[in-house]
N, C-alpha and C. Protein backbone atom coordinates (compact mmCIF):
# COMPACT_ATOMS: atom_id res chain seq x y z
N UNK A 1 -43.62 77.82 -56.93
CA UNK A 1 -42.24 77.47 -57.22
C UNK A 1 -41.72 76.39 -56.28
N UNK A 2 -42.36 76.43 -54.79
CA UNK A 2 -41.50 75.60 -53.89
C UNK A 2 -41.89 74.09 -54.13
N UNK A 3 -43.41 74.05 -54.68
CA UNK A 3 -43.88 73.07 -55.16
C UNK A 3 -43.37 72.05 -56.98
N UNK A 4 -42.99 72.68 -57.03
CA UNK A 4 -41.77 72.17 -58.25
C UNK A 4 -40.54 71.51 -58.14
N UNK A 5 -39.99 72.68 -57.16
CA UNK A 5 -38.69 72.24 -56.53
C UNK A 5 -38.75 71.10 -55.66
N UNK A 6 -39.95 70.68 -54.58
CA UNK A 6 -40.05 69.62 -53.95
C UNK A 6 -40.32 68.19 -55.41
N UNK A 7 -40.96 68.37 -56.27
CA UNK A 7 -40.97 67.10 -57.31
C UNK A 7 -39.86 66.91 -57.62
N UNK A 8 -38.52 68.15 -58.11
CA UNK A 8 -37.35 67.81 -58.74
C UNK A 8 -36.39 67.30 -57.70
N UNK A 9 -36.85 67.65 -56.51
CA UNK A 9 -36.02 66.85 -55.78
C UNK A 9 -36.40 64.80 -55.41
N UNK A 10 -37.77 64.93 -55.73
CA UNK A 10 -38.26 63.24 -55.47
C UNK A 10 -37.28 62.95 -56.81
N UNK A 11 -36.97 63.55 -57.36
CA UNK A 11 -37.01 62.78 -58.88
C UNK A 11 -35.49 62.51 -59.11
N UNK A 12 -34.68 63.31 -57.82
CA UNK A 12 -33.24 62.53 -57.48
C UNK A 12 -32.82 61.61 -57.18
N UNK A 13 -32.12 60.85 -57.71
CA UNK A 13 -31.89 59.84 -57.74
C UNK A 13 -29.69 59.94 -56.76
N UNK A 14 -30.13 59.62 -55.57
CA UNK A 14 -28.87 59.77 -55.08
C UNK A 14 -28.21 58.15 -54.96
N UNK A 15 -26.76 58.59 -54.54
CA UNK A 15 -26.04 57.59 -54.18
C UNK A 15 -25.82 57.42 -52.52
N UNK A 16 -25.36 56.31 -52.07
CA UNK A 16 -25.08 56.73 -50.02
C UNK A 16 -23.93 54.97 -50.17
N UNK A 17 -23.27 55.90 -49.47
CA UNK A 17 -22.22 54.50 -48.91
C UNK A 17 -22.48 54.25 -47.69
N UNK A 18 -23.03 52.43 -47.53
CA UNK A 18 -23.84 52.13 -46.84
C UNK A 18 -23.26 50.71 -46.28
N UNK A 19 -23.13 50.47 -45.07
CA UNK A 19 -22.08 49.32 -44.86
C UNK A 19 -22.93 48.02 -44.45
N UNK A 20 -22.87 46.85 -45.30
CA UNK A 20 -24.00 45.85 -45.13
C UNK A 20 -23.63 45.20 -44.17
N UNK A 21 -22.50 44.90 -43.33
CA UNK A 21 -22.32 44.04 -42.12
C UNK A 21 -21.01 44.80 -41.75
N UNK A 22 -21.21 43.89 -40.31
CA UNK A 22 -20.12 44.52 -39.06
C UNK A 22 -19.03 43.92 -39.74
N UNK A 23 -17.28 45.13 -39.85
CA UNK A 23 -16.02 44.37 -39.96
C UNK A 23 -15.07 45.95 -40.47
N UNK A 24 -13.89 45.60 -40.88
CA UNK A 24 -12.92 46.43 -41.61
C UNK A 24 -14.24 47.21 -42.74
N UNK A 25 -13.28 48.10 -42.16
CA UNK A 25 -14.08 49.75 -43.74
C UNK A 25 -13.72 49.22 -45.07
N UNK A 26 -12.63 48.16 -45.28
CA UNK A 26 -12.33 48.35 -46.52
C UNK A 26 -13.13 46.78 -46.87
N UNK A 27 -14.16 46.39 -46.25
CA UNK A 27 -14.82 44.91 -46.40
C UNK A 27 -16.54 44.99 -46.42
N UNK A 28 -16.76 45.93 -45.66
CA UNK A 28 -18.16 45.85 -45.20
C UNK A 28 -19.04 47.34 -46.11
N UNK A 29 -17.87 48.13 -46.87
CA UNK A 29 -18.76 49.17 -47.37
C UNK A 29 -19.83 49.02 -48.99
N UNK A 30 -20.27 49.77 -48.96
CA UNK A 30 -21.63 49.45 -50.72
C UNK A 30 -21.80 50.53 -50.73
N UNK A 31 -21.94 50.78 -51.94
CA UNK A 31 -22.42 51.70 -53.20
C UNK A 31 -23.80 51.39 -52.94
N UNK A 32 -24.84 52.21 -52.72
CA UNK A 32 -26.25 52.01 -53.13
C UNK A 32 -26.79 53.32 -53.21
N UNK A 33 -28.09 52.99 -54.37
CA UNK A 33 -29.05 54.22 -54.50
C UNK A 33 -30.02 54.27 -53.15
N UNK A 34 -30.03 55.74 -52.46
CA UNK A 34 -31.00 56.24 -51.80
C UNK A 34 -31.89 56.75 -52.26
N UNK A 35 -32.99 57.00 -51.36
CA UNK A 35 -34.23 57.87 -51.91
C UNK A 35 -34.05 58.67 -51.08
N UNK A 36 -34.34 59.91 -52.39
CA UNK A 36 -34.23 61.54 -51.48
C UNK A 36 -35.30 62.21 -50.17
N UNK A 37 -34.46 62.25 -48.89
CA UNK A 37 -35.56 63.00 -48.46
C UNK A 37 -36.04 64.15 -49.20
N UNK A 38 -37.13 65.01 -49.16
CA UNK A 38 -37.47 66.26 -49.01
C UNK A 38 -37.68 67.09 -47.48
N UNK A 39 -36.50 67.90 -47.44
CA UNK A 39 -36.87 69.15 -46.05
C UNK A 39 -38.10 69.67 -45.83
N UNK A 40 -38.07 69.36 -44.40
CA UNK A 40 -39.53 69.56 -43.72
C UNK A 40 -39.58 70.99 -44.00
N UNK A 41 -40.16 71.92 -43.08
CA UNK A 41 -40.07 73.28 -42.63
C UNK A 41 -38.92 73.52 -42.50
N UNK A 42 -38.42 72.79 -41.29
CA UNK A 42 -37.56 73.64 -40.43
C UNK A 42 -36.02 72.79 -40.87
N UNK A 43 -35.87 72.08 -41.94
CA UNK A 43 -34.61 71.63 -42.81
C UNK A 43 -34.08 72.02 -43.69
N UNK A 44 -32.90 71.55 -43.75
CA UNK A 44 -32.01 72.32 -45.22
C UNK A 44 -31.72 70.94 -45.92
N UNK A 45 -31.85 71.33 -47.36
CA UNK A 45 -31.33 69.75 -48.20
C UNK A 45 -30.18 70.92 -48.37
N UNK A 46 -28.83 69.39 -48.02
CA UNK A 46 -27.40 69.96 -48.78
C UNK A 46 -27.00 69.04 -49.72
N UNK A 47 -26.27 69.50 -50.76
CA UNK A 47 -25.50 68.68 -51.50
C UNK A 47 -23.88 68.55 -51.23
N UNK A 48 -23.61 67.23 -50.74
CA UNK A 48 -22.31 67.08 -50.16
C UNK A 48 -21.06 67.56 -50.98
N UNK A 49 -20.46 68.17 -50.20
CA UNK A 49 -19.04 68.15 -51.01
C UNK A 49 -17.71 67.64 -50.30
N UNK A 50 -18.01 67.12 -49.18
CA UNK A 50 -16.73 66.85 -48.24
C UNK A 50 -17.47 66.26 -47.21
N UNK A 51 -16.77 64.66 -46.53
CA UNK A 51 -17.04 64.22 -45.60
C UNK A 51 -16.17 63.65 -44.29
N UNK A 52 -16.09 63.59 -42.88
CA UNK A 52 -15.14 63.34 -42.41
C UNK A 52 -15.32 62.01 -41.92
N UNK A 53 -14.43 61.39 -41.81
CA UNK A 53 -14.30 59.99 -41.26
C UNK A 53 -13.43 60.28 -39.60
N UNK A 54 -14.42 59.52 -39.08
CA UNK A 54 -13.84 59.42 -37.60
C UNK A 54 -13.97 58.77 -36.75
N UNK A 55 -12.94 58.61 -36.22
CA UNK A 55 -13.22 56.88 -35.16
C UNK A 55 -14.33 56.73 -35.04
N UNK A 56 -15.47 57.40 -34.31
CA UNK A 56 -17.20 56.63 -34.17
C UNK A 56 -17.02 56.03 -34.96
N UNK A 57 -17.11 56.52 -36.69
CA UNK A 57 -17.22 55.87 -37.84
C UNK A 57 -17.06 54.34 -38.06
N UNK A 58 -15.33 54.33 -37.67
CA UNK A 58 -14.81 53.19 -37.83
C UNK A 58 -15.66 52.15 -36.71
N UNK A 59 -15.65 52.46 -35.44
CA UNK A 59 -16.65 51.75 -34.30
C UNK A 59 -17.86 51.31 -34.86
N UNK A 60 -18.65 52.05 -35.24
CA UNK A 60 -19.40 51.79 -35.62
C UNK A 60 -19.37 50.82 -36.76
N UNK A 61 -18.69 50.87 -38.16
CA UNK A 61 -18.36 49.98 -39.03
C UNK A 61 -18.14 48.74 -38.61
N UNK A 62 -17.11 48.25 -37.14
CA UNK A 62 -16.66 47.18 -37.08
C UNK A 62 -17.46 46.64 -35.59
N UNK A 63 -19.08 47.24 -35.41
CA UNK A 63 -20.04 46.87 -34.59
C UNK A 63 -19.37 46.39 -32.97
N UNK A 64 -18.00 47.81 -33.03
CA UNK A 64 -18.06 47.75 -31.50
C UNK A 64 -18.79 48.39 -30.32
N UNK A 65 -19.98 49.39 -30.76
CA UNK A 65 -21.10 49.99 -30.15
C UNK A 65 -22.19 49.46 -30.06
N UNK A 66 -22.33 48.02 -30.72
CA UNK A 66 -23.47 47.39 -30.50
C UNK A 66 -23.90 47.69 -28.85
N UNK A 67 -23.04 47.04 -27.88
CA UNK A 67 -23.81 46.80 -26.48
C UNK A 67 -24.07 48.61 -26.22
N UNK A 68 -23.10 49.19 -26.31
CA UNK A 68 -23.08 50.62 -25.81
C UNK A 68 -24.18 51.51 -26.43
N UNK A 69 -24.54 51.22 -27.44
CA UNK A 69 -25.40 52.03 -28.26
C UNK A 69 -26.49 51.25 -29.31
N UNK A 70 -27.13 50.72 -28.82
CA UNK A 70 -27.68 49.55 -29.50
C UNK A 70 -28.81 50.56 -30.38
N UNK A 71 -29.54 51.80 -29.68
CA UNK A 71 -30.40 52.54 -30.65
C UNK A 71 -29.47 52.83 -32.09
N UNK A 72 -28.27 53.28 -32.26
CA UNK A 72 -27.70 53.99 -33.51
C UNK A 72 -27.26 52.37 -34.17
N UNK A 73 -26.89 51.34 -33.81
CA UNK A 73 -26.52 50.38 -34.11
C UNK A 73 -27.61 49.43 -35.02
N UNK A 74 -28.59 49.62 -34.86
CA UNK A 74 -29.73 48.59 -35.69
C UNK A 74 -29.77 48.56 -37.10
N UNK A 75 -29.77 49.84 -37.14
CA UNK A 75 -29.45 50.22 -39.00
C UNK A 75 -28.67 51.33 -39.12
N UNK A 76 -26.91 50.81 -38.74
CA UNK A 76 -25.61 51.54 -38.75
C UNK A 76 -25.52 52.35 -39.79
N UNK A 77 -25.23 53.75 -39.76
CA UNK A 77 -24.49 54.61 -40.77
C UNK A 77 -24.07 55.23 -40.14
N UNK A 78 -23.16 56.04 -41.20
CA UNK A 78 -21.77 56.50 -41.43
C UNK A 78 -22.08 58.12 -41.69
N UNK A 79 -20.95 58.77 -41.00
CA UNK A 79 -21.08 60.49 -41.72
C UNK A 79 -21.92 60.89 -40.77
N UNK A 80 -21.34 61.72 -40.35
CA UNK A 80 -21.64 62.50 -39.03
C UNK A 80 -21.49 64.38 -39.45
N UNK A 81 -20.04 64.30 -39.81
CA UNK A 81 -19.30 65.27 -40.04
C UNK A 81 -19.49 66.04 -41.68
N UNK A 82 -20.31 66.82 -42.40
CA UNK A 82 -20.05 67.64 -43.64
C UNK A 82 -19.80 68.67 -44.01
N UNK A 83 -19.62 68.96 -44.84
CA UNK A 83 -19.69 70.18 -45.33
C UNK A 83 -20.43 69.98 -46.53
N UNK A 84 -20.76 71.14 -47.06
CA UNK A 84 -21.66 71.19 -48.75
C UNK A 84 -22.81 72.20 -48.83
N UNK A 85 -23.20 72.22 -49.81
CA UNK A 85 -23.89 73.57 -49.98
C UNK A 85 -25.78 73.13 -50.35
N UNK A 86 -26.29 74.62 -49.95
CA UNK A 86 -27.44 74.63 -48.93
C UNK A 86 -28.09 74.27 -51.02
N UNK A 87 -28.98 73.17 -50.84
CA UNK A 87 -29.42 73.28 -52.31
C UNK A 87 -30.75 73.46 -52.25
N UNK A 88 -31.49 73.02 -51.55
CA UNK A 88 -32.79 74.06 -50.71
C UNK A 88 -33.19 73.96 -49.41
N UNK A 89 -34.07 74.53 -49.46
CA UNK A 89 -34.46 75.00 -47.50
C UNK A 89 -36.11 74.66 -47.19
N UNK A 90 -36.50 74.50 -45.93
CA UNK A 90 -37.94 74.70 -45.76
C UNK A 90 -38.41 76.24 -45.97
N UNK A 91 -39.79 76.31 -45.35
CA UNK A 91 -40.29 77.31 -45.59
C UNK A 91 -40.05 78.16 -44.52
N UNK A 92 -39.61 77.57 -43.43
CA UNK A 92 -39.35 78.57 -42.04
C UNK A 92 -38.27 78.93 -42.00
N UNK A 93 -36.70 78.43 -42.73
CA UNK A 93 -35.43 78.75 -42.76
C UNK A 93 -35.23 80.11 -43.29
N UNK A 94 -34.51 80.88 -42.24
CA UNK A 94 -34.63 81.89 -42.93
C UNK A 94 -32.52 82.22 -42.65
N UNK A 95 -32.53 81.96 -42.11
CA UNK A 95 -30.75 81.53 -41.78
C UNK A 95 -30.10 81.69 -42.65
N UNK A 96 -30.16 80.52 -43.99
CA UNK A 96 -29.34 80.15 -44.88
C UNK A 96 -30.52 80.22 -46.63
N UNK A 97 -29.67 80.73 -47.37
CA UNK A 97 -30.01 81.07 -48.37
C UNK A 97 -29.62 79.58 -49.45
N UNK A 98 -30.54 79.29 -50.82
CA UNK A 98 -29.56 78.23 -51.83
C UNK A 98 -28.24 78.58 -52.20
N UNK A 99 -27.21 77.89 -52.16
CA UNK A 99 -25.92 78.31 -52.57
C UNK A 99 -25.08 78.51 -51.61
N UNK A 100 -25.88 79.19 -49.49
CA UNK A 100 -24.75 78.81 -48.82
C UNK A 100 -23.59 78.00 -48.72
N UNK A 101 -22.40 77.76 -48.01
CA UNK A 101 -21.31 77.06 -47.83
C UNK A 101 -21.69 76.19 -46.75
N UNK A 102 -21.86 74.86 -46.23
CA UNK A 102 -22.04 74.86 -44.97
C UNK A 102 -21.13 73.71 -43.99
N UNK A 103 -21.70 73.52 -43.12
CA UNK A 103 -20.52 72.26 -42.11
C UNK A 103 -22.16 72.13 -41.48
N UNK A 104 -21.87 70.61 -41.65
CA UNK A 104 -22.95 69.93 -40.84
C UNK A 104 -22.26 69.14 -39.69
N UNK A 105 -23.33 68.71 -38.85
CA UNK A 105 -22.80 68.15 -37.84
C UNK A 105 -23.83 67.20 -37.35
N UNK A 106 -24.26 66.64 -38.09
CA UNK A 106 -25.33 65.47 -37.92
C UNK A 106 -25.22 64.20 -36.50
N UNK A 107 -26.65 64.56 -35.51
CA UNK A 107 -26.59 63.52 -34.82
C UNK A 107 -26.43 62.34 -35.30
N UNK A 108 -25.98 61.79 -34.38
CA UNK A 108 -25.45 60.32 -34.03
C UNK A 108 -26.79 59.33 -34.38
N UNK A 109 -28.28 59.53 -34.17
CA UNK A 109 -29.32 58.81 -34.46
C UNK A 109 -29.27 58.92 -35.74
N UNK A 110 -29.36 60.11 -36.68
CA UNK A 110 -28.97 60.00 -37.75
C UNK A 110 -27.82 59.71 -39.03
N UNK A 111 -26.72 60.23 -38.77
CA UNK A 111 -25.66 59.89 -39.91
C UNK A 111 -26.19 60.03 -41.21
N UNK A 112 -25.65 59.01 -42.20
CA UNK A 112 -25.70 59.41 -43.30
C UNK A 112 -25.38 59.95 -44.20
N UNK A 113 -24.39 60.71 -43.53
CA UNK A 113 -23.48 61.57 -44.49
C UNK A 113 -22.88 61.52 -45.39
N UNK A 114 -22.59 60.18 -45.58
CA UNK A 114 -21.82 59.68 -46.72
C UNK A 114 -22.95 59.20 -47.86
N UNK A 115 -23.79 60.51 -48.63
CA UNK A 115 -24.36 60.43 -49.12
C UNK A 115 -24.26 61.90 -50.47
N UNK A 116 -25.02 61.88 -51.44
CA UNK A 116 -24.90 62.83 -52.20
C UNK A 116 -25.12 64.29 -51.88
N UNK A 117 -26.62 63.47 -51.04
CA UNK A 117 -27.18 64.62 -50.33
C UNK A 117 -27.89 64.67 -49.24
N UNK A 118 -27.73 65.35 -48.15
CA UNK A 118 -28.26 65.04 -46.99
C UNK A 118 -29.46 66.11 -46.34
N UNK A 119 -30.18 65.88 -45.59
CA UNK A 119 -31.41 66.26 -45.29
C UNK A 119 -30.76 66.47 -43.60
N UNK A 120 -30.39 67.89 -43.22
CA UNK A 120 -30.38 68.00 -41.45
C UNK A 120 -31.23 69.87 -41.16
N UNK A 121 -31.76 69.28 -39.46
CA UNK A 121 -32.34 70.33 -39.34
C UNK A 121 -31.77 71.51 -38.89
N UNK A 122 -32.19 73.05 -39.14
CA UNK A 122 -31.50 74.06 -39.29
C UNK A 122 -30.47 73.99 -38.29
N UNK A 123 -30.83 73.74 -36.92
CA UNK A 123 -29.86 73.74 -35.62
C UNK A 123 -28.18 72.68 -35.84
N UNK A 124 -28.54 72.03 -37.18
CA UNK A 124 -27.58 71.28 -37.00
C UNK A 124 -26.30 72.02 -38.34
N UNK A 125 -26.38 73.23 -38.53
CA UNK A 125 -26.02 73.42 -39.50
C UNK A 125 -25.92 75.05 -39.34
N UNK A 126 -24.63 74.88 -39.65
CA UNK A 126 -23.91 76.46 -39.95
C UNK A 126 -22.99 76.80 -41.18
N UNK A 127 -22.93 77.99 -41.11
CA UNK A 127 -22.80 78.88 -42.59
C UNK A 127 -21.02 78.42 -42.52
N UNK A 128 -20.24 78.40 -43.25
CA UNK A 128 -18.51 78.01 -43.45
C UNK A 128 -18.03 79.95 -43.12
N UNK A 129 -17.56 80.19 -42.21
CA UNK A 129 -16.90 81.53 -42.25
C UNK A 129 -15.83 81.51 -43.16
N UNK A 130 -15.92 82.59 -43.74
CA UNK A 130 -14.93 82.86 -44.93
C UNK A 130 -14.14 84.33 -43.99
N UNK A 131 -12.72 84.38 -44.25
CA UNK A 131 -11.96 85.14 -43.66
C UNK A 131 -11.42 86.20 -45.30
């Protein structure tokens, strides 16, 4: 079965807002198709439902971290901050089930968030407490 589910996921075809040069958010952002990761072992694929925008963000957009951060700066993205639900898991996750609620919190080397669907590892990712 897990071997199925890894093809239907190559066979996604996502979207990611992806900013082609340094400047204003409302100048430098694109629409483009990504290619889906597939979760290692120890990852969860989520499907986004909410993303936060936050100053890094904007810094980053308008390439004022170049000198300060030149590793995250080479090939800039966006989305740090999610939430969205767990749409599958590796084989070692045993944490989070398909269908969890979750809040991601994606390093800074990575981002990306501003995508359909994102690929982070279990540590970076917790369940939404419901009261």
């Amino acid at each position: 079965m897990k071997k199925i589910v890894r093809i239907l996921i190559m066979c996604i075809s996502i979207t990611s807002l992806q900013i082609k040069k340094y400047g204003d958010l409302t100048e430098v952002l694109q629409i483009k198709g990504a290619k889906q990761e597939i979760p290692k072992d120890n990852e969860v694929l989520i499907k986004v439902k909410a993303i936060g925008l936050n100053p890094i963000d904007i810094k980053i957009a308008k390439g004022k971290l170049k000198t300060i951060l030149p590793s995250i700066t080479k090939k800039p993205k966006l989305g740090f901050d999610i939430s969205g639900i767990v749409y599958t898991k590796g084989e070692k996750i045993t944490s989070f089930q398909e269908g969890d609620e979750v809040f991601v919190r994606l390093p800074l080397h990575q981002g990306s968030g501003f995508s359909e669907f994102v690929v982070a590892k279990s540590e970076h990712v917790a369940k939404i407490a419901r009261i």
